[in-house]
PDB file of N, CA and C in Angstrom:
ATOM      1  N   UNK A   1       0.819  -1.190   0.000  1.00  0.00           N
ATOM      2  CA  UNK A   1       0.000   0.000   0.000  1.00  0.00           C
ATOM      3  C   UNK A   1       0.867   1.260   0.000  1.00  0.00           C
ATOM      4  N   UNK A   2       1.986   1.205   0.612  1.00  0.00           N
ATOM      5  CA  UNK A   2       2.814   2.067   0.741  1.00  0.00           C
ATOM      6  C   UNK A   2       3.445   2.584  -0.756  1.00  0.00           C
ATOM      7  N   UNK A   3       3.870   1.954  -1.367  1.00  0.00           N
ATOM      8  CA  UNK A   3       3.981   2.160  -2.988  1.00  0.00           C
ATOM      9  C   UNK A   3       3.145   2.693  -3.696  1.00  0.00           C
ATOM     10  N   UNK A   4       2.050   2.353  -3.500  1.00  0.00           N
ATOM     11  CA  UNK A   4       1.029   2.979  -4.248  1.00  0.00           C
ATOM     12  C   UNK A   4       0.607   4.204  -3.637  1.00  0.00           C
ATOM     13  N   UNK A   5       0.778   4.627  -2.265  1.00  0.00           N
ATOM     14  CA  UNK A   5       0.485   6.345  -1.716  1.00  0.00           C
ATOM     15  C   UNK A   5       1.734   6.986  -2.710  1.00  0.00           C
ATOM     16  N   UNK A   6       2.972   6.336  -2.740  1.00  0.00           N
ATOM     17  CA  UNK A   6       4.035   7.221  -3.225  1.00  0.00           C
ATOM     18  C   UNK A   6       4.306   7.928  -4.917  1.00  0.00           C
ATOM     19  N   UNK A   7       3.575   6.346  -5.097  1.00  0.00           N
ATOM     20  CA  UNK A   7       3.432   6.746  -6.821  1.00  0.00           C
ATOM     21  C   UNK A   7       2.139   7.701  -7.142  1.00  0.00           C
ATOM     22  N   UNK A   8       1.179   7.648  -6.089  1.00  0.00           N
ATOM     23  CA  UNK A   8       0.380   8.942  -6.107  1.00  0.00           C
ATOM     24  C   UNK A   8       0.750  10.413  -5.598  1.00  0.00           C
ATOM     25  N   UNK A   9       1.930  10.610  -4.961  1.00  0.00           N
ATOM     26  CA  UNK A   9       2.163  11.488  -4.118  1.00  0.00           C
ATOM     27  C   UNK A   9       3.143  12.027  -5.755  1.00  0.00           C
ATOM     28  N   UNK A  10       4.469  11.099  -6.216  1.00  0.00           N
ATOM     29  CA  UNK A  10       4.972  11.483  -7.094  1.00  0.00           C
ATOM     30  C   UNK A  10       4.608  11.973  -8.446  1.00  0.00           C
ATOM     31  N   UNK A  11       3.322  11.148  -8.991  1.00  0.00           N
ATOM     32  CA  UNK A  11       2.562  11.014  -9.828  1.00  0.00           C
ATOM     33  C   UNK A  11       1.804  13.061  -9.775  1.00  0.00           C
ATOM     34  N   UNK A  12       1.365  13.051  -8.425  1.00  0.00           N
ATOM     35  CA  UNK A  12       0.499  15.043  -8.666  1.00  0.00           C
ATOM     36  C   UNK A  12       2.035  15.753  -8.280  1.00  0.00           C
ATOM     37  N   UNK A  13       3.019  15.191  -8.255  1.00  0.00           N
ATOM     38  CA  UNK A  13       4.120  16.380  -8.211  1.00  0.00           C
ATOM     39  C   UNK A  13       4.400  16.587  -9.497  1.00  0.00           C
ATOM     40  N   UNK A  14       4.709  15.248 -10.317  1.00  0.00           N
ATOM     41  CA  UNK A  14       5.504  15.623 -11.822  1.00  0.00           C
ATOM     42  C   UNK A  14       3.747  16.216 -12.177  1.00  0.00           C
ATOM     43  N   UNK A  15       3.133  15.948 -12.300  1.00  0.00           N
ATOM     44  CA  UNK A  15       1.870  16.780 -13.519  1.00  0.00           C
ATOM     45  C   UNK A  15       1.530  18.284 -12.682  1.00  0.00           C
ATOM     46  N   UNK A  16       2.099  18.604 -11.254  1.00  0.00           N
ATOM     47  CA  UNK A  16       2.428  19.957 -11.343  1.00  0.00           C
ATOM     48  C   UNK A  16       3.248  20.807 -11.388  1.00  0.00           C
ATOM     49  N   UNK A  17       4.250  20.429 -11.391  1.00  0.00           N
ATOM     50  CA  UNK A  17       5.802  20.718 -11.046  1.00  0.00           C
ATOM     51  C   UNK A  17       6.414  20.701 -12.065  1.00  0.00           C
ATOM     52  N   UNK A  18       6.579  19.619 -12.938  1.00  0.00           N
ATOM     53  CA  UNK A  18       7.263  19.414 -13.787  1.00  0.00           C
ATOM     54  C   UNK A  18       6.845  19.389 -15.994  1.00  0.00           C
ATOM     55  N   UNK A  19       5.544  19.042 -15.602  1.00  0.00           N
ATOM     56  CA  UNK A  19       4.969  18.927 -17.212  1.00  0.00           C
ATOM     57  C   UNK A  19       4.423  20.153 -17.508  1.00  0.00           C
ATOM     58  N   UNK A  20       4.978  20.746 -18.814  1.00  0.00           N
ATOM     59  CA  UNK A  20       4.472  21.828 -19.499  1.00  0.00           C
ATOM     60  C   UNK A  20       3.677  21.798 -19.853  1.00  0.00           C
ATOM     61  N   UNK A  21       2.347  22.771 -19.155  1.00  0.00           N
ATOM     62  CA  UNK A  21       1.090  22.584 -20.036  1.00  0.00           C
ATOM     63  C   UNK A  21       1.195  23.730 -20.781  1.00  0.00           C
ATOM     64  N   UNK A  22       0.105  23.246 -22.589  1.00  0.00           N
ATOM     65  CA  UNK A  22      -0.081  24.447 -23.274  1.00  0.00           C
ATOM     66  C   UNK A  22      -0.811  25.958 -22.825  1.00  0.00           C
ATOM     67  N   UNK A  23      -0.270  26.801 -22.974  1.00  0.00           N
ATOM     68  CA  UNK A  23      -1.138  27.741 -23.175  1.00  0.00           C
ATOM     69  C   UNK A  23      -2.105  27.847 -23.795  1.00  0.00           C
ATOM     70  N   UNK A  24      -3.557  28.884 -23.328  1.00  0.00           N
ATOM     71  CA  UNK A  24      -4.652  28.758 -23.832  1.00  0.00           C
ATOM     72  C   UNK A  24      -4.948  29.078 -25.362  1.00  0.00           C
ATOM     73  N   UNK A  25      -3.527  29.778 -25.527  1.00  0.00           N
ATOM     74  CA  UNK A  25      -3.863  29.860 -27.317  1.00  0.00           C
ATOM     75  C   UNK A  25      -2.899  28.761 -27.847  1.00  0.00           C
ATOM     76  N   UNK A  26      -2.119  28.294 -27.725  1.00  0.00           N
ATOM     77  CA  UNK A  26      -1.552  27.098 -27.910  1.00  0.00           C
ATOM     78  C   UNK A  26      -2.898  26.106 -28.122  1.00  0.00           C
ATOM     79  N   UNK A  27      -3.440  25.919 -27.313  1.00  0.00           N
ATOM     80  CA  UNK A  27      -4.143  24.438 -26.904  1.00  0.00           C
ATOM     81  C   UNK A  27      -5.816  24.860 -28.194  1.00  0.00           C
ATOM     82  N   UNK A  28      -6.087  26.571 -28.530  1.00  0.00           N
ATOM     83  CA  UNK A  28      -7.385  26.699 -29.351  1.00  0.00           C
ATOM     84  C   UNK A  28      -6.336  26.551 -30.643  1.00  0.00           C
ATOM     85  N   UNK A  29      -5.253  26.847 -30.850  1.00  0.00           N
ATOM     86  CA  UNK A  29      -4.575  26.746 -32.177  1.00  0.00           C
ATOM     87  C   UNK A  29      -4.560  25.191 -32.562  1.00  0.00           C
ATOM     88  N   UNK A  30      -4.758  24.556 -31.590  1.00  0.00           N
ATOM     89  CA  UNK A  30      -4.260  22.718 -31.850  1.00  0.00           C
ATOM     90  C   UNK A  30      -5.568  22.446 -32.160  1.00  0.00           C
ATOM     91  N   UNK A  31      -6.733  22.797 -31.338  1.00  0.00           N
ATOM     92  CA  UNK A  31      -7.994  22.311 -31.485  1.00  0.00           C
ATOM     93  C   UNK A  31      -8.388  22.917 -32.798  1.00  0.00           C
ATOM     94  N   UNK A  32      -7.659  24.093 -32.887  1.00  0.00           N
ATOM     95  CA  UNK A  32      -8.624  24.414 -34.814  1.00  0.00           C
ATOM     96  C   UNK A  32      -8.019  23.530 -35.915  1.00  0.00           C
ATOM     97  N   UNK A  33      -6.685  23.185 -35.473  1.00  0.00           N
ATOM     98  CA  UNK A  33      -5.769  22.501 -36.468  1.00  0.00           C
ATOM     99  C   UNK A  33      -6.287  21.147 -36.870  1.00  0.00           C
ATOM    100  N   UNK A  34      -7.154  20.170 -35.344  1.00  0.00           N
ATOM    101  CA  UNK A  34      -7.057  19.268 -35.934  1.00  0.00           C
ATOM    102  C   UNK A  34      -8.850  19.125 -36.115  1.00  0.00           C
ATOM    103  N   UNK A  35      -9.503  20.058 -36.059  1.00  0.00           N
ATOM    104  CA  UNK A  35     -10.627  20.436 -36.400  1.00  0.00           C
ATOM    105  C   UNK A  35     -10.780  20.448 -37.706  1.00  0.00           C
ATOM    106  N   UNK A  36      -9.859  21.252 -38.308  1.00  0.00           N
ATOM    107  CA  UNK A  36      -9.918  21.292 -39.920  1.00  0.00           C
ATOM    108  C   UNK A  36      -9.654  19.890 -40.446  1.00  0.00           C
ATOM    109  N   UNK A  37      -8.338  19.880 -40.255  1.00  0.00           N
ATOM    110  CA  UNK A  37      -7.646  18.520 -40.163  1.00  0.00           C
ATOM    111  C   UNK A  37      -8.867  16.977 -40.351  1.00  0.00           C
ATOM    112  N   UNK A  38      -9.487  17.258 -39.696  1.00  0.00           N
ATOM    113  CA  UNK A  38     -10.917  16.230 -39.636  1.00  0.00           C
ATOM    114  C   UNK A  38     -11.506  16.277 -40.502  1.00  0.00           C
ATOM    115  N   UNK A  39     -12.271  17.425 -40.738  1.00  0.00           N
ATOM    116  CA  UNK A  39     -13.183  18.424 -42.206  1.00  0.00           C
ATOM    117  C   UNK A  39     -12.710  17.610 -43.170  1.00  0.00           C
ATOM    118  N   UNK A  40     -11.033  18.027 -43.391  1.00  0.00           N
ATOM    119  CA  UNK A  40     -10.657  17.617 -44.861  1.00  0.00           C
ATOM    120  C   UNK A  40     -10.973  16.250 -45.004  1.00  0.00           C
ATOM    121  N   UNK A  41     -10.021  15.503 -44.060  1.00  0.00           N
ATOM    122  CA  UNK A  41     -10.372  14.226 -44.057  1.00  0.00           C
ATOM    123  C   UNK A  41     -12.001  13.627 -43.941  1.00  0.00           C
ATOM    124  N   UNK A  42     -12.905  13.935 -43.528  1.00  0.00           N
ATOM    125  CA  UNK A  42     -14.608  13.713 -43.804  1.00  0.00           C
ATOM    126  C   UNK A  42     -14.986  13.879 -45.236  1.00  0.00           C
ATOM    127  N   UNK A  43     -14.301  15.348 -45.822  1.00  0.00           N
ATOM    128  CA  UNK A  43     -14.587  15.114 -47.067  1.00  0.00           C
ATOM    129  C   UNK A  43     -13.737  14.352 -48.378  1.00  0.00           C
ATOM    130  N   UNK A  44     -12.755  14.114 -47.906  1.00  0.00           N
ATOM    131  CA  UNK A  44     -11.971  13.368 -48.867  1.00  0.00           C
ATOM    132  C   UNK A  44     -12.308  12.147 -48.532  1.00  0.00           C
ATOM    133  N   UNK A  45     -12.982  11.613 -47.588  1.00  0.00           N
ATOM    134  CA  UNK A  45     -13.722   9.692 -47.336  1.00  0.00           C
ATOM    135  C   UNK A  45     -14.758  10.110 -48.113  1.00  0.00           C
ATOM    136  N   UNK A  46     -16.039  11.300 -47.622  1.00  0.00           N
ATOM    137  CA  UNK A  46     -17.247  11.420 -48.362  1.00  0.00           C
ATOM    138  C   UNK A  46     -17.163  10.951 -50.168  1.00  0.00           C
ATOM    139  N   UNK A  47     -15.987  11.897 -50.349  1.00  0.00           N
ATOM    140  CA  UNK A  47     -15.640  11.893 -52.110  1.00  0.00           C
ATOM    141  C   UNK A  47     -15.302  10.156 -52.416  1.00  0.00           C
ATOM    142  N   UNK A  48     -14.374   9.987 -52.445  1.00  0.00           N
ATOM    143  CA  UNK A  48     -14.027   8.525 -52.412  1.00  0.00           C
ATOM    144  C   UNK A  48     -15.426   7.577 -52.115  1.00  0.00           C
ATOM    145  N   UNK A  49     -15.761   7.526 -50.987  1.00  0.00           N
ATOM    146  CA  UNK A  49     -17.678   6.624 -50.874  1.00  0.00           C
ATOM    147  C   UNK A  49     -18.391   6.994 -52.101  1.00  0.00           C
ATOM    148  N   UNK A  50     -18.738   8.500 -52.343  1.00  0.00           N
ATOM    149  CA  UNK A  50     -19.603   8.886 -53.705  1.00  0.00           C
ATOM    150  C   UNK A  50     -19.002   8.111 -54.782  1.00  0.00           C
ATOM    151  N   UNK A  51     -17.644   8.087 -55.000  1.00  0.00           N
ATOM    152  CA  UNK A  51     -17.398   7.690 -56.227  1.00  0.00           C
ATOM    153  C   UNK A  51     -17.404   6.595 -56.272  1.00  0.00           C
ATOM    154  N   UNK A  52     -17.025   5.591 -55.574  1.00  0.00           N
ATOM    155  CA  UNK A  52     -17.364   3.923 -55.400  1.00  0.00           C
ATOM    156  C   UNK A  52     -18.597   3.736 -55.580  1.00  0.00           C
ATOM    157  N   UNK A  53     -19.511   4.161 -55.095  1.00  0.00           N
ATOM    158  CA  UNK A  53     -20.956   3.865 -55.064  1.00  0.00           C
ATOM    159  C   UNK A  53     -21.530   4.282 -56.167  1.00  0.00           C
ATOM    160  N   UNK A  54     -21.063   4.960 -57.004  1.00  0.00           N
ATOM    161  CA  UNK A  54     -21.715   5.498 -58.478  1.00  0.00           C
ATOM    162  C   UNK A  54     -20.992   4.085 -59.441  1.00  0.00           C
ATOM    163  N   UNK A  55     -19.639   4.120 -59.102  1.00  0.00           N
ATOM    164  CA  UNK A  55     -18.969   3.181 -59.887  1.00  0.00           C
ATOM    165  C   UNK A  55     -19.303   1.744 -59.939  1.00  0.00           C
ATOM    166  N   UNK A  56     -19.934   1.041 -58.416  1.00  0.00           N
ATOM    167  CA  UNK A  56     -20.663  -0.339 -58.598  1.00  0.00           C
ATOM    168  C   UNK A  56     -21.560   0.319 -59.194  1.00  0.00           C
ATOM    169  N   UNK A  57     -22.738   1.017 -58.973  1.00  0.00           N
ATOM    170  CA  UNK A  57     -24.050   1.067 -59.435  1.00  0.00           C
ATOM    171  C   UNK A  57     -23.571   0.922 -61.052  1.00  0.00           C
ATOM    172  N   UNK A  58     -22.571   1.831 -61.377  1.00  0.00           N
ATOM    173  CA  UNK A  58     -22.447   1.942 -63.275  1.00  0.00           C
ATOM    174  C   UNK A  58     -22.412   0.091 -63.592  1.00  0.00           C
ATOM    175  N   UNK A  59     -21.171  -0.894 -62.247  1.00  0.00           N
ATOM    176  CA  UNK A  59     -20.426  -1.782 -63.482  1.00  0.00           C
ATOM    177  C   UNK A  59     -22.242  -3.240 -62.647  1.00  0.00           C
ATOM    178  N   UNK A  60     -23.343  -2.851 -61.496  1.00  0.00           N
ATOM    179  CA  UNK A  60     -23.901  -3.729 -61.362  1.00  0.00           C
ATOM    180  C   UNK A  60     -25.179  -3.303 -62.637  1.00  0.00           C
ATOM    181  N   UNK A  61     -24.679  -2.054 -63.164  1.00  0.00           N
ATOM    182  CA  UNK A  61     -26.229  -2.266 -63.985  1.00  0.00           C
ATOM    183  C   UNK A  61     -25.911  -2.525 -65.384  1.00  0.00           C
ATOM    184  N   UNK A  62     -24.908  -3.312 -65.637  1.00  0.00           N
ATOM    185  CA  UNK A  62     -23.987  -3.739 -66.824  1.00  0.00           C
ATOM    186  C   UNK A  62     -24.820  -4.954 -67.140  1.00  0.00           C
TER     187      UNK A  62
END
């Protein structure tokens, strides 16, 4: 039990003491980045699905 108080005791020192957190425009610059980042990627799967799905329909109504 004793190990485990310590690795909790060490554990809230390094995440206050020691790890750099982002700044608040740091952390909205990351969230827009991978916000977009997503977008593109939604529409570049969307495109790709449309075009498969036109392309069976063309070669099942052969």
């Amino acid at each position: 039990m004793r190990k485990f108080i310590n690795y909790l005791k060490e554990s809230w020192t390094e995440l206050t003491k020691k790890v750099t957190w982002p700044t608040w425009d740091k952390l909205q610059a990351s969230a827009g980045l991978v916000l977009v980042a997503t977008l593109i990627l939604a529409v570049v799967i969307f495109i790709i699905d449309f075009a498969f799905q036109h392309l069976m329909e063309l070669i099942y109504s052969l």
